[in-house]
C-alpha atoms as a PDB file:
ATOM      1  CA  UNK A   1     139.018 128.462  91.508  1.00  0.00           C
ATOM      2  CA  UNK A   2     141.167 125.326  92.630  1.00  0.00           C
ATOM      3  CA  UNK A   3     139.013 125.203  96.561  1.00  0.00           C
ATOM      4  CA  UNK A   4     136.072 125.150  94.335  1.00  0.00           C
ATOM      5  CA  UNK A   5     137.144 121.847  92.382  1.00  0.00           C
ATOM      6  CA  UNK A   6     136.127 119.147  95.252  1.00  0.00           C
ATOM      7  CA  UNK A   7     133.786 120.976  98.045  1.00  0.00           C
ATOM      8  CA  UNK A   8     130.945 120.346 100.087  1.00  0.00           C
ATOM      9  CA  UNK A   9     128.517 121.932 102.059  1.00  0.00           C
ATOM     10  CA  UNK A  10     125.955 119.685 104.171  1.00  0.00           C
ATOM     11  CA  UNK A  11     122.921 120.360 106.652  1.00  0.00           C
ATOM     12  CA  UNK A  12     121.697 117.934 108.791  1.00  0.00           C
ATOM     13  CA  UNK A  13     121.384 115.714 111.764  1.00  0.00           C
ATOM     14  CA  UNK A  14     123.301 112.777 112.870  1.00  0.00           C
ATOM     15  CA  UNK A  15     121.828 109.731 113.402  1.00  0.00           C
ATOM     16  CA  UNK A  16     123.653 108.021 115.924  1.00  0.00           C
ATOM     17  CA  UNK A  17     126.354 108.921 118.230  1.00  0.00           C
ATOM     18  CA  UNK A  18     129.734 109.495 116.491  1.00  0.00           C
ATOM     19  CA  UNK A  19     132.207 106.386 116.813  1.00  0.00           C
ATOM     20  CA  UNK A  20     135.505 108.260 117.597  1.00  0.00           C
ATOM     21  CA  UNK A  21     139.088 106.045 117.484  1.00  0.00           C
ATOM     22  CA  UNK A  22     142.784 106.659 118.425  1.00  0.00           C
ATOM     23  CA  UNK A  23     145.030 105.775 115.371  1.00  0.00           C
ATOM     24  CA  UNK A  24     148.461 104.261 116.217  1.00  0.00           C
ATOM     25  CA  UNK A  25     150.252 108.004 115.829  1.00  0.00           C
ATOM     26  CA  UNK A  26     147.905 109.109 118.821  1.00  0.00           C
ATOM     27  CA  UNK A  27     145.636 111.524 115.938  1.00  0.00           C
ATOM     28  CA  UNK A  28     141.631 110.804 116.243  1.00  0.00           C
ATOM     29  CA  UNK A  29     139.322 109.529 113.803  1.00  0.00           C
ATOM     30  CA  UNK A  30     135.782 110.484 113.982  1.00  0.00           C
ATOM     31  CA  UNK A  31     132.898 108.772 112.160  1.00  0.00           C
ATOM     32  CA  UNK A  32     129.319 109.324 111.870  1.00  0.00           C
ATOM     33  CA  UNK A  33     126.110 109.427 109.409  1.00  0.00           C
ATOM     34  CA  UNK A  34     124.050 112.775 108.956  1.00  0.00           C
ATOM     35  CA  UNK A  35     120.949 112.829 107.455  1.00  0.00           C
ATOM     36  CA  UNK A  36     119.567 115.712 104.989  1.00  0.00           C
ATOM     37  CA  UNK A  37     115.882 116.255 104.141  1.00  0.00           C
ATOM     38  CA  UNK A  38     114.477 118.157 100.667  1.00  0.00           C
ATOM     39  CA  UNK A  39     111.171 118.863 100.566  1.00  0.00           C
ATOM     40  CA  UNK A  40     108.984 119.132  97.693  1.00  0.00           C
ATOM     41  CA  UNK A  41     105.910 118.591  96.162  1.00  0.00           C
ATOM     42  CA  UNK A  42     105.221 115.195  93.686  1.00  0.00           C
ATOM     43  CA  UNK A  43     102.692 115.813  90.950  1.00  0.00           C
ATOM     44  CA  UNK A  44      99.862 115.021  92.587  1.00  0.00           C
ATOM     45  CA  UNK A  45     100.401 118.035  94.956  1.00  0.00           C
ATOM     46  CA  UNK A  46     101.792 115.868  97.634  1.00  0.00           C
ATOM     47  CA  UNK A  47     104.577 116.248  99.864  1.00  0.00           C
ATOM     48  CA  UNK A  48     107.455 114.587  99.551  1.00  0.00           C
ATOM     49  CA  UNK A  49     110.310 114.594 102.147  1.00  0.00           C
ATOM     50  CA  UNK A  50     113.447 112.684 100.467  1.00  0.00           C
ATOM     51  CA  UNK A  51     116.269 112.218 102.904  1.00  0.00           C
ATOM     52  CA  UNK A  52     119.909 111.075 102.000  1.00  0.00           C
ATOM     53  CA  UNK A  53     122.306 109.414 104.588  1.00  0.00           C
ATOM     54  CA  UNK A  54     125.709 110.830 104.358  1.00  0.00           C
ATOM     55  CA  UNK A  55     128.992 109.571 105.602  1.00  0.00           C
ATOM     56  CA  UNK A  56     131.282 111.630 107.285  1.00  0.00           C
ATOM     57  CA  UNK A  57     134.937 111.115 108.509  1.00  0.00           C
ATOM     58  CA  UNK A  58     137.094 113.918 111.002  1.00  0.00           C
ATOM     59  CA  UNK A  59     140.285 113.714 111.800  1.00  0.00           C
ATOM     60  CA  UNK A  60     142.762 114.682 113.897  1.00  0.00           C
ATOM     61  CA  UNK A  61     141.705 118.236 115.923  1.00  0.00           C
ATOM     62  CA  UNK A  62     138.168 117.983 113.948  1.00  0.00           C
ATOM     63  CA  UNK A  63     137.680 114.752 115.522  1.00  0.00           C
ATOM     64  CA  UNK A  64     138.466 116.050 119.074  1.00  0.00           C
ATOM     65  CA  UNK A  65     136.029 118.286 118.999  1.00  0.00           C
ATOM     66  CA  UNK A  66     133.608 116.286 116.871  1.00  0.00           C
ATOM     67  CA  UNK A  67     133.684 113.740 120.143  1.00  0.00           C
ATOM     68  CA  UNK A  68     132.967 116.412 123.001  1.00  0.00           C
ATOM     69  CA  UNK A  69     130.483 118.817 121.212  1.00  0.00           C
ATOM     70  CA  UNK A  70     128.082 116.262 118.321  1.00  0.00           C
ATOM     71  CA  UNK A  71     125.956 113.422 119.146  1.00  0.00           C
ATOM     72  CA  UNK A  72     122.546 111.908 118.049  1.00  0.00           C
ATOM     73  CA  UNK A  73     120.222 114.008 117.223  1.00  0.00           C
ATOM     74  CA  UNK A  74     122.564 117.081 117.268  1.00  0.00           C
ATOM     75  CA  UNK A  75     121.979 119.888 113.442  1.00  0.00           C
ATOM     76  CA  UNK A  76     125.245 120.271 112.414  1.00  0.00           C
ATOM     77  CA  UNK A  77     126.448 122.449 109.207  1.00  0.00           C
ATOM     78  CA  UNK A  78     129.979 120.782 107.932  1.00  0.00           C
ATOM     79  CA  UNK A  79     132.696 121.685 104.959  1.00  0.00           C
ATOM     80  CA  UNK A  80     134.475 119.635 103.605  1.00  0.00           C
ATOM     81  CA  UNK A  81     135.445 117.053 100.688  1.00  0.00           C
ATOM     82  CA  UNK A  82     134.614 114.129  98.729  1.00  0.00           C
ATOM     83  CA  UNK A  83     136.951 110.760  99.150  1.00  0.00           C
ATOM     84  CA  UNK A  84     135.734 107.937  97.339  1.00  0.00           C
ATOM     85  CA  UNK A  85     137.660 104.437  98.201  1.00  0.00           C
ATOM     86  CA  UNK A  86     137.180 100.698  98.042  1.00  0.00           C
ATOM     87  CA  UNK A  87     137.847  97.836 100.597  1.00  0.00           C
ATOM     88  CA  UNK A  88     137.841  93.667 100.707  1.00  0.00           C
ATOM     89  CA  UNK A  89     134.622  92.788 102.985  1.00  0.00           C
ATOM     90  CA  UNK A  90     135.301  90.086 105.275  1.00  0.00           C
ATOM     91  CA  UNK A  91     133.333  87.410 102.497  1.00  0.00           C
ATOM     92  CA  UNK A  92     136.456  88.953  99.742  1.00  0.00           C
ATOM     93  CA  UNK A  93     133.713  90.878  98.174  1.00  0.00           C
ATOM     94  CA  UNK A  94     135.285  94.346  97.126  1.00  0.00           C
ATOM     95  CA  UNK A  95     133.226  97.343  98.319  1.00  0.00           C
ATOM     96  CA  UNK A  96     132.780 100.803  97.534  1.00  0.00           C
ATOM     97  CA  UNK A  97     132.400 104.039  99.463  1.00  0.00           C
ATOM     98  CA  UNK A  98     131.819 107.425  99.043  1.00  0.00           C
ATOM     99  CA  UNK A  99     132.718 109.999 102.560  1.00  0.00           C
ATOM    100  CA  UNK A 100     133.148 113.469 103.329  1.00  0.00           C
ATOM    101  CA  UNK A 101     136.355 113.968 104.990  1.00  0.00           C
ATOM    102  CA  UNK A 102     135.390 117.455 106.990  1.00  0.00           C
ATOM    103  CA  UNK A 103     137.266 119.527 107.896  1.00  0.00           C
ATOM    104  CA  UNK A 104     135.027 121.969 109.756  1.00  0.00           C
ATOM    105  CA  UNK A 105     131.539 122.236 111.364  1.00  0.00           C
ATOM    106  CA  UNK A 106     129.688 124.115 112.901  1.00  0.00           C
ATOM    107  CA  UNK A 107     127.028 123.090 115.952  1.00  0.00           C
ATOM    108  CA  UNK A 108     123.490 124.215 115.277  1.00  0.00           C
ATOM    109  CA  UNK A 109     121.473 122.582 117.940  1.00  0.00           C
ATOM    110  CA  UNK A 110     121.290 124.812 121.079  1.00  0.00           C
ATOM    111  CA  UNK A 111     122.748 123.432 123.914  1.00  0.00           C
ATOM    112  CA  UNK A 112     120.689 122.861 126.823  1.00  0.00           C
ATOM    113  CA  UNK A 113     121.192 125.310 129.202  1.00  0.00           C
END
């Protein structure tokens, strides 16, 4: 029951490129946005598509292959978990931020063949 306590599951597509960095112990860092869309129907019989921007955050072997195999565009399933942490902006206003730190995917767009 403990894998269940902080785990996520996510669908989507990314919506730009992912920005991928060398850290000064030679790991990766891989960063990017993925968007997820739910689909219903308002009262008046409408529909609704709601979509929610997610941050996401790979590191070191995820973030390898997070730089050759995503990019924009790409459907990508991911695992992994919640981090919530807070930073000084450059005007000293302190920020919050919620990621998920994956720790695997899975490509779902077909590459071109």
């Amino acid at each position: 029951m403990n894998a269940m306590k902080n785990r996520v599951q996510l669908i989507g597509h990314l919506g730009k490129d992912p920005e991928v960095r060398a850290i000064d112990n030679g790991n990766k860092m891989a960063r990017f946005t993925i968007a997820t869309n739910e689909t219903y129907q308002n009262n008046k019989g409408e529909k609704v598509t709601d979509t929610q921007w997610h941050n996401v955050v790979a590191w070191g072997k995820t973030a390898e292959l997070v730089e050759k195999l995503l990019q924009k565009g790409h459907e990508v399933a991911l695992e992994g978990k919640l981090e919530n942490r807070s930073y000084t902006d450059k005007d000293g206003q302190k920020r919050y931020i919620t990621e998920v730190v994956t720790s695997e995917f899975l490509l779902l767009t077909k590459k071109p063949a």
